[in-house]
PDB file of N, CA and C in Angstrom:
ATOM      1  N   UNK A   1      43.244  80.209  -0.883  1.00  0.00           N
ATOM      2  CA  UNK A   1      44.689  80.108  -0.853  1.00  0.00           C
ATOM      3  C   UNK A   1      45.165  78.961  -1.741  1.00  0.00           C
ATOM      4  N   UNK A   2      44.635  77.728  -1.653  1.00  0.00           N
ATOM      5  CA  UNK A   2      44.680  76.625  -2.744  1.00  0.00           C
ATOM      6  C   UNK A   2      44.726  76.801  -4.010  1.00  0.00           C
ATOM      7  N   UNK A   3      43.638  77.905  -4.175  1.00  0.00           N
ATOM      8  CA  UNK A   3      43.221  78.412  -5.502  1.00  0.00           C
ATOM      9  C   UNK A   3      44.699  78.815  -5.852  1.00  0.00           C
ATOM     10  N   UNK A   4      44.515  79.750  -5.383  1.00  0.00           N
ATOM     11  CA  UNK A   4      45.947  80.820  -6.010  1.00  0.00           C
ATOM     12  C   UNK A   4      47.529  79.823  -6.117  1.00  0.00           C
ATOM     13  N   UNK A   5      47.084  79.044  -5.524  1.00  0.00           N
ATOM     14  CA  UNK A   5      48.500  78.497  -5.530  1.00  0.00           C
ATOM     15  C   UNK A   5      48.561  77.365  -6.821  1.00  0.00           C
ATOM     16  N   UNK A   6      47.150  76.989  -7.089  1.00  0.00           N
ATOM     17  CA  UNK A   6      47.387  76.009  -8.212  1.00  0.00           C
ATOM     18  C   UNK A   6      47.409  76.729  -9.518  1.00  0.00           C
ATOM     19  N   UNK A   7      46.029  78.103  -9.199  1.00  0.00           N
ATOM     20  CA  UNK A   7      46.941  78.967 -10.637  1.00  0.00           C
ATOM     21  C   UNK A   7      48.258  79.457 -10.748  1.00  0.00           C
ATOM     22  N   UNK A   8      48.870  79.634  -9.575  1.00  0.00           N
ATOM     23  CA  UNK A   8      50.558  79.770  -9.823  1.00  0.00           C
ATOM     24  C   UNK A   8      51.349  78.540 -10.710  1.00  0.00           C
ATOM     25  N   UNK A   9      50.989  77.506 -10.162  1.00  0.00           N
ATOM     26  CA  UNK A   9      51.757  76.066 -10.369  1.00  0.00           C
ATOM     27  C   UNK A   9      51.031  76.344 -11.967  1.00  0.00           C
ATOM     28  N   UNK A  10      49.929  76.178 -12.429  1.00  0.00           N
ATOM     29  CA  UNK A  10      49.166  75.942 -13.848  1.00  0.00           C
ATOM     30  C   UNK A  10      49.639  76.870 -14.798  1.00  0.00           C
ATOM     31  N   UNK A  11      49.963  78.778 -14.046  1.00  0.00           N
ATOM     32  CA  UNK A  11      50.837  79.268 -15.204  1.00  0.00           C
ATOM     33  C   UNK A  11      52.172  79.119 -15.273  1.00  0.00           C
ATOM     34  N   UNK A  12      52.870  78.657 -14.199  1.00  0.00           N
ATOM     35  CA  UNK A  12      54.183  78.216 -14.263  1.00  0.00           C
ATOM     36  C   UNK A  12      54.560  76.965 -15.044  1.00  0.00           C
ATOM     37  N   UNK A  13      53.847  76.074 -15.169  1.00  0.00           N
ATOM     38  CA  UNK A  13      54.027  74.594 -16.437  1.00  0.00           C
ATOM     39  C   UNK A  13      54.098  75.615 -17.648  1.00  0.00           C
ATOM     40  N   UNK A  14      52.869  76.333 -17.830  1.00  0.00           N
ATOM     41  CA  UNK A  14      52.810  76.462 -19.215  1.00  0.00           C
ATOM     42  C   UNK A  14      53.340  77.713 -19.843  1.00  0.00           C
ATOM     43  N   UNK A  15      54.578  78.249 -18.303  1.00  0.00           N
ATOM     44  CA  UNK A  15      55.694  79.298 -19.132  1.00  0.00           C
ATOM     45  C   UNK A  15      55.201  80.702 -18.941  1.00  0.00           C
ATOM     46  N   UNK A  16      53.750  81.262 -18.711  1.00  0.00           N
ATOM     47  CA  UNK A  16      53.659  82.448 -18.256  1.00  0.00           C
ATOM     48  C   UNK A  16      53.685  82.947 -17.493  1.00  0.00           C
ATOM     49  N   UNK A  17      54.273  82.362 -15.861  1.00  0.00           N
ATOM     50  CA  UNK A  17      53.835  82.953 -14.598  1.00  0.00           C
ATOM     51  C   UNK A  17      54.884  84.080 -14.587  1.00  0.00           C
ATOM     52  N   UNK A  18      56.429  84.089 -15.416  1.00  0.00           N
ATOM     53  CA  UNK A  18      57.036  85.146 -15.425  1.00  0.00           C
ATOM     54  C   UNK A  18      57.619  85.939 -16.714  1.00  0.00           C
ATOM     55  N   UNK A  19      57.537  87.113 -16.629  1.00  0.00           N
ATOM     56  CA  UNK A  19      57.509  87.625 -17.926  1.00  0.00           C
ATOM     57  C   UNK A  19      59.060  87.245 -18.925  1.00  0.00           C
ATOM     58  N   UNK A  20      60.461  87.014 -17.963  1.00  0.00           N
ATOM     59  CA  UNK A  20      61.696  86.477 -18.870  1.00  0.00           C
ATOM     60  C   UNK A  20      61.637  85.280 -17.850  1.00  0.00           C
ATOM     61  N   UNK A  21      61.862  84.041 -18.719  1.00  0.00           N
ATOM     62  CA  UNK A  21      61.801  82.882 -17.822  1.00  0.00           C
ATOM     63  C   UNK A  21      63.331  82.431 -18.185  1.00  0.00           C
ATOM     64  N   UNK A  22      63.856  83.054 -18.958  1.00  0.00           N
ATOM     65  CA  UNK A  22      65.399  83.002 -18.962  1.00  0.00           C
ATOM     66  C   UNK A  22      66.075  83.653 -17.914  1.00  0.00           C
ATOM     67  N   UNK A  23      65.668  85.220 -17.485  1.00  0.00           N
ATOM     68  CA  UNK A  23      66.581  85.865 -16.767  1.00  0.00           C
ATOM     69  C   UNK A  23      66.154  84.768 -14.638  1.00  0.00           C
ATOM     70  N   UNK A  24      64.983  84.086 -14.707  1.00  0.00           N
ATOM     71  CA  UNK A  24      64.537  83.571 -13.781  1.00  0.00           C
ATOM     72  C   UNK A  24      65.282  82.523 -13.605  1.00  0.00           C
ATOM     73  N   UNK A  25      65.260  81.505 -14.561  1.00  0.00           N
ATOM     74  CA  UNK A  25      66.657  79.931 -14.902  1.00  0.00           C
ATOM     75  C   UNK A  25      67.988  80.950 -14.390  1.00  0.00           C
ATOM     76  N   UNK A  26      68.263  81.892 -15.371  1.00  0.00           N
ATOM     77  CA  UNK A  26      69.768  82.686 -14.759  1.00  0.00           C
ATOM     78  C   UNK A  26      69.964  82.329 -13.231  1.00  0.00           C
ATOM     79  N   UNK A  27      69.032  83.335 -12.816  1.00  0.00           N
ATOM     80  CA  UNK A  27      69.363  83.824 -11.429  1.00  0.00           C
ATOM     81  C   UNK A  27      69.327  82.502 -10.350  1.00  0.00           C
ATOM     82  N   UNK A  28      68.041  81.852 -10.730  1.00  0.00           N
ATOM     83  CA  UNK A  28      68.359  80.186 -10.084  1.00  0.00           C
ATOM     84  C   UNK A  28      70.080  79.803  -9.772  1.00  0.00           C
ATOM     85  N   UNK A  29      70.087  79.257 -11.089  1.00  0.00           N
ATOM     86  CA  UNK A  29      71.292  79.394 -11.582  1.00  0.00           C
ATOM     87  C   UNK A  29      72.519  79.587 -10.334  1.00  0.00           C
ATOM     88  N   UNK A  30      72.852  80.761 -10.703  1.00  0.00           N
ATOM     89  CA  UNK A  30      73.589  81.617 -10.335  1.00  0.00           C
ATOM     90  C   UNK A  30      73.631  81.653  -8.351  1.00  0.00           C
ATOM     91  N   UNK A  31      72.722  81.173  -7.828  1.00  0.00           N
ATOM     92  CA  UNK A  31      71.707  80.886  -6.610  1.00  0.00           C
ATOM     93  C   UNK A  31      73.021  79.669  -6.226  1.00  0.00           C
ATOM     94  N   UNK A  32      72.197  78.379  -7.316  1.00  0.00           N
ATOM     95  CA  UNK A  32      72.981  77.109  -6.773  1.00  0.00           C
ATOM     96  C   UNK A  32      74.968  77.402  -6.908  1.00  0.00           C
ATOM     97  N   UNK A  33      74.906  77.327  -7.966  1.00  0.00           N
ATOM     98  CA  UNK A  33      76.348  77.503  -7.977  1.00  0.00           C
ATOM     99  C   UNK A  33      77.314  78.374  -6.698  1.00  0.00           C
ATOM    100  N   UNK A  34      76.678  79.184  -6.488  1.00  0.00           N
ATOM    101  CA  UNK A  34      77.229  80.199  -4.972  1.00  0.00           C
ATOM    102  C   UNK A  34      76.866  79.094  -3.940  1.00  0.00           C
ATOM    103  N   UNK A  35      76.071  78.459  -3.804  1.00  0.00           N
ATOM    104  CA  UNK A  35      75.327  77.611  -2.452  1.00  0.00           C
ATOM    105  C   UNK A  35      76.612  76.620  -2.787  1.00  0.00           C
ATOM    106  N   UNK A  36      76.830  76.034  -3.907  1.00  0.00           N
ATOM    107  CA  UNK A  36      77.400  74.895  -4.149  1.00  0.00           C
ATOM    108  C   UNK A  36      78.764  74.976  -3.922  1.00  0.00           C
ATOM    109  N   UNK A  37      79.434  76.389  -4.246  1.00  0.00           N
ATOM    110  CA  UNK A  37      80.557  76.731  -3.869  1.00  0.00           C
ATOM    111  C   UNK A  37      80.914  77.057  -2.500  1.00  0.00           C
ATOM    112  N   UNK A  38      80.169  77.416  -1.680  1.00  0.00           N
ATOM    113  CA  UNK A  38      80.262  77.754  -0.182  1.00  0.00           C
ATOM    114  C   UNK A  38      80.464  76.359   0.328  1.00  0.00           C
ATOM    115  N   UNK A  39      79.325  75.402   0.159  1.00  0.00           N
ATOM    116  CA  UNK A  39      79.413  73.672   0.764  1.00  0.00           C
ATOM    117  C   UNK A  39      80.767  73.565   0.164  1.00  0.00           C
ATOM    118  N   UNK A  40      81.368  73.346  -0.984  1.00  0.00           N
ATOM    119  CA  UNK A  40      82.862  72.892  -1.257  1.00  0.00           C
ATOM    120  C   UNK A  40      83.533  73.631  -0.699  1.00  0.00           C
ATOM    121  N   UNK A  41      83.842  75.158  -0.255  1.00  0.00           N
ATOM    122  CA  UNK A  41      84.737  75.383  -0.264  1.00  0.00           C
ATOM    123  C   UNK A  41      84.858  75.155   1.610  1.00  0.00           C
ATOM    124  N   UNK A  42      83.581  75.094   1.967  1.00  0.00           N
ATOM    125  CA  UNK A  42      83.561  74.522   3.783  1.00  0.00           C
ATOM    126  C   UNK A  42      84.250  73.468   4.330  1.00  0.00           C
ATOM    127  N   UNK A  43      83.520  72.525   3.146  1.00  0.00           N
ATOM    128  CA  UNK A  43      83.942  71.241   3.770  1.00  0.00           C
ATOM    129  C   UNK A  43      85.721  71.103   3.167  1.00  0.00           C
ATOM    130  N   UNK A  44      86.254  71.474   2.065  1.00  0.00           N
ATOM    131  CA  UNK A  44      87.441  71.269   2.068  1.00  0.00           C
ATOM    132  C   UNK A  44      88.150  72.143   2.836  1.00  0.00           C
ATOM    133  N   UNK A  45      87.662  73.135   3.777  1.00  0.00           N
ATOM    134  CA  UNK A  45      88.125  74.195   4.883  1.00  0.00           C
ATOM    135  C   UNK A  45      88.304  73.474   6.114  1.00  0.00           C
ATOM    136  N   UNK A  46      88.182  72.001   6.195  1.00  0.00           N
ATOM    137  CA  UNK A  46      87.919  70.990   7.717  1.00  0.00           C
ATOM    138  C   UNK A  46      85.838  70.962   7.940  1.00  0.00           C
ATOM    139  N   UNK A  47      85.522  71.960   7.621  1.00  0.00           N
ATOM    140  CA  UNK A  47      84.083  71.570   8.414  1.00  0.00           C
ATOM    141  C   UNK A  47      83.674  70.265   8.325  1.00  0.00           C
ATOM    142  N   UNK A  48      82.592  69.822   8.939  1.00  0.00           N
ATOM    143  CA  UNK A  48      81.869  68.731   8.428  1.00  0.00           C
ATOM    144  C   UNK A  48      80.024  69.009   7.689  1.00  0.00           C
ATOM    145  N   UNK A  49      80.015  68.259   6.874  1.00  0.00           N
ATOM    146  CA  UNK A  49      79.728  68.312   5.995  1.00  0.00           C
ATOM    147  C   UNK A  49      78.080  68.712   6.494  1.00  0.00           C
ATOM    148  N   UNK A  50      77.595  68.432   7.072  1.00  0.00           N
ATOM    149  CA  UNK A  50      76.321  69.124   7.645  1.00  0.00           C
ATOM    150  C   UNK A  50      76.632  70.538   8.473  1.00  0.00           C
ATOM    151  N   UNK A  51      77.369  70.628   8.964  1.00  0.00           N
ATOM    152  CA  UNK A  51      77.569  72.101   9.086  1.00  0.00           C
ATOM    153  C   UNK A  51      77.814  72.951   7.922  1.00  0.00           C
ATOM    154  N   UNK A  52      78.417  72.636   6.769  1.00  0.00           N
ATOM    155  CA  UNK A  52      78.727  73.170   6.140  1.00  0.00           C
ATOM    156  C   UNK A  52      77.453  73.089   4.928  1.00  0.00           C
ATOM    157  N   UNK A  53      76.414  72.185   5.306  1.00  0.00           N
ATOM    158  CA  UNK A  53      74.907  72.453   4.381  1.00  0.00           C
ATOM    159  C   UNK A  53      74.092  73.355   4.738  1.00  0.00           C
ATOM    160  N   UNK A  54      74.343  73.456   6.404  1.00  0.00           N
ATOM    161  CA  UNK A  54      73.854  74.512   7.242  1.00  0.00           C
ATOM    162  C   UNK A  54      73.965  75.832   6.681  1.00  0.00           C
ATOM    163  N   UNK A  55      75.231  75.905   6.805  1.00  0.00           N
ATOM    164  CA  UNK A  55      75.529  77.439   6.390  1.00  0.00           C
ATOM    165  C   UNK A  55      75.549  78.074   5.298  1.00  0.00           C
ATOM    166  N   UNK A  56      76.057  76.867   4.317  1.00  0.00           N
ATOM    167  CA  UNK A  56      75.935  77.535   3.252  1.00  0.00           C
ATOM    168  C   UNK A  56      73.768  77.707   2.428  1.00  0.00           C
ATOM    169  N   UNK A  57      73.235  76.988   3.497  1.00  0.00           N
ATOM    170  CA  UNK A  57      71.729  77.041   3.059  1.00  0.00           C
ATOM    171  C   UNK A  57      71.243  78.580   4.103  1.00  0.00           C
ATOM    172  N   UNK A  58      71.782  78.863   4.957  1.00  0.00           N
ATOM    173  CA  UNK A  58      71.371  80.223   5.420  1.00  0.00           C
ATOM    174  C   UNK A  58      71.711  81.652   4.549  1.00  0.00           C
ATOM    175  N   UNK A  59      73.358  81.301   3.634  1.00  0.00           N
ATOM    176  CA  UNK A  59      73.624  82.209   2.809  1.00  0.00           C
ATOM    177  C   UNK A  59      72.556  82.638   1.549  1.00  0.00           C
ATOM    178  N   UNK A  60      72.101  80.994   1.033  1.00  0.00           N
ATOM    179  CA  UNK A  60      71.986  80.974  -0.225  1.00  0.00           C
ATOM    180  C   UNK A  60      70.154  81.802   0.331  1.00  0.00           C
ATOM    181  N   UNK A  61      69.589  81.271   1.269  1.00  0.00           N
ATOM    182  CA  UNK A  61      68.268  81.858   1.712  1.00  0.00           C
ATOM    183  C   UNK A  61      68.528  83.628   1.708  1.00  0.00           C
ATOM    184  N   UNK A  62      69.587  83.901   2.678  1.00  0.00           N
ATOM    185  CA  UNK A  62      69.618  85.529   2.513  1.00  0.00           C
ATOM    186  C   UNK A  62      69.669  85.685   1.648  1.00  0.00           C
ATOM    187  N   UNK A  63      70.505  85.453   0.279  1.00  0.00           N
ATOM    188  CA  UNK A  63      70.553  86.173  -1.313  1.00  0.00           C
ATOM    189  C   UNK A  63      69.269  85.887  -2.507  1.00  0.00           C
ATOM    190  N   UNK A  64      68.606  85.360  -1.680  1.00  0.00           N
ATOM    191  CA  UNK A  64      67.205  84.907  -2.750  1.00  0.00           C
ATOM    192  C   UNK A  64      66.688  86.355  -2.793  1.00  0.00           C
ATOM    193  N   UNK A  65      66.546  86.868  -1.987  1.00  0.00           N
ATOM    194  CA  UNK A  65      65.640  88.528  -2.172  1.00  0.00           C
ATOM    195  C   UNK A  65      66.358  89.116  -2.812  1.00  0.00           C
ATOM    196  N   UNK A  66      67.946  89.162  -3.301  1.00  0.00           N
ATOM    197  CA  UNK A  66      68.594  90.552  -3.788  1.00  0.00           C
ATOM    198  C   UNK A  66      68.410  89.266  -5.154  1.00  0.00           C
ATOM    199  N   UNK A  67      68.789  88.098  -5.479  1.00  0.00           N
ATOM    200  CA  UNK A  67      68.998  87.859  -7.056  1.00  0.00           C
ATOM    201  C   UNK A  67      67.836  87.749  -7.507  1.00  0.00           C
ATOM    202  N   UNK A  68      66.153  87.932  -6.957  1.00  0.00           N
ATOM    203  CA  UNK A  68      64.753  88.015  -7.613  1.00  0.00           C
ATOM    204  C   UNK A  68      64.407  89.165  -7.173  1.00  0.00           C
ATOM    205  N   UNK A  69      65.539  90.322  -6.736  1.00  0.00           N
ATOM    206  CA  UNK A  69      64.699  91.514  -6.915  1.00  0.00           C
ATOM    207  C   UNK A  69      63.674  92.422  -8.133  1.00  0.00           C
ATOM    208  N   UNK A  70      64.758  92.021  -9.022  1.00  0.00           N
ATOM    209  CA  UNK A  70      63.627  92.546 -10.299  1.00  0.00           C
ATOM    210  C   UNK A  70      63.137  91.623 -11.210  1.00  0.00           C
ATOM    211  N   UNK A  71      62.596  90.270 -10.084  1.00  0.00           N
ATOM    212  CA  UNK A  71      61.341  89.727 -11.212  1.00  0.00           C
ATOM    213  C   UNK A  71      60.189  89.795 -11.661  1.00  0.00           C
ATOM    214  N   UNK A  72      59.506  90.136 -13.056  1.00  0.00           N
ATOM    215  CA  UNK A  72      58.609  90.623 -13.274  1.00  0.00           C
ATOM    216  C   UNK A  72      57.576  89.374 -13.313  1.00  0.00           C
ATOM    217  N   UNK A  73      56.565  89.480 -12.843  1.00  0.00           N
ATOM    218  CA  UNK A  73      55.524  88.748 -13.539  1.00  0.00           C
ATOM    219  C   UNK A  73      54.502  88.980 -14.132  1.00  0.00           C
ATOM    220  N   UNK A  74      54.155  88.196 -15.340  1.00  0.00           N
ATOM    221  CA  UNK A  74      52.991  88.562 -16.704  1.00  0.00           C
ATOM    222  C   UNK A  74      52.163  88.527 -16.223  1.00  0.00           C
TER     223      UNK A  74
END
């Protein structure tokens, strides 16, 4: 299990673990900014500010499977 995980980490430095490492940065991307917008738009809604890391970290966890649905790896 070690194994596999350091050849993950060893082709990921050196750029091959996924076949577009642009459309992967995208979707990151695209990840924080929604997470980042939910925390602002909470806490300027009254929440406080750990509730509102809360929730918006349960959103951003559910949408990880639909924005890396079609990542390929080399």
């Amino acid at each position: 299990m070690f194994d596999m995980f350091l050849n993950s980490v060893t082709l990921f430095m050196k750029g091959r673990l996924f076949q577009d490492v642009g459309s992967v940065i995208r979707q990151a991307i695209i990840g924080m900014v929604i997470t980042a917008a939910i925390v602002i738009g909470l806490v300027k809604a009254g929440l406080s500010l750990w509730i509102a890391i809360i929730v918006a970290s349960l959103v951003a966890g559910a949408i990880q499977p639909y924005l890396f649905k079609d990542l390929k790896y080399a």
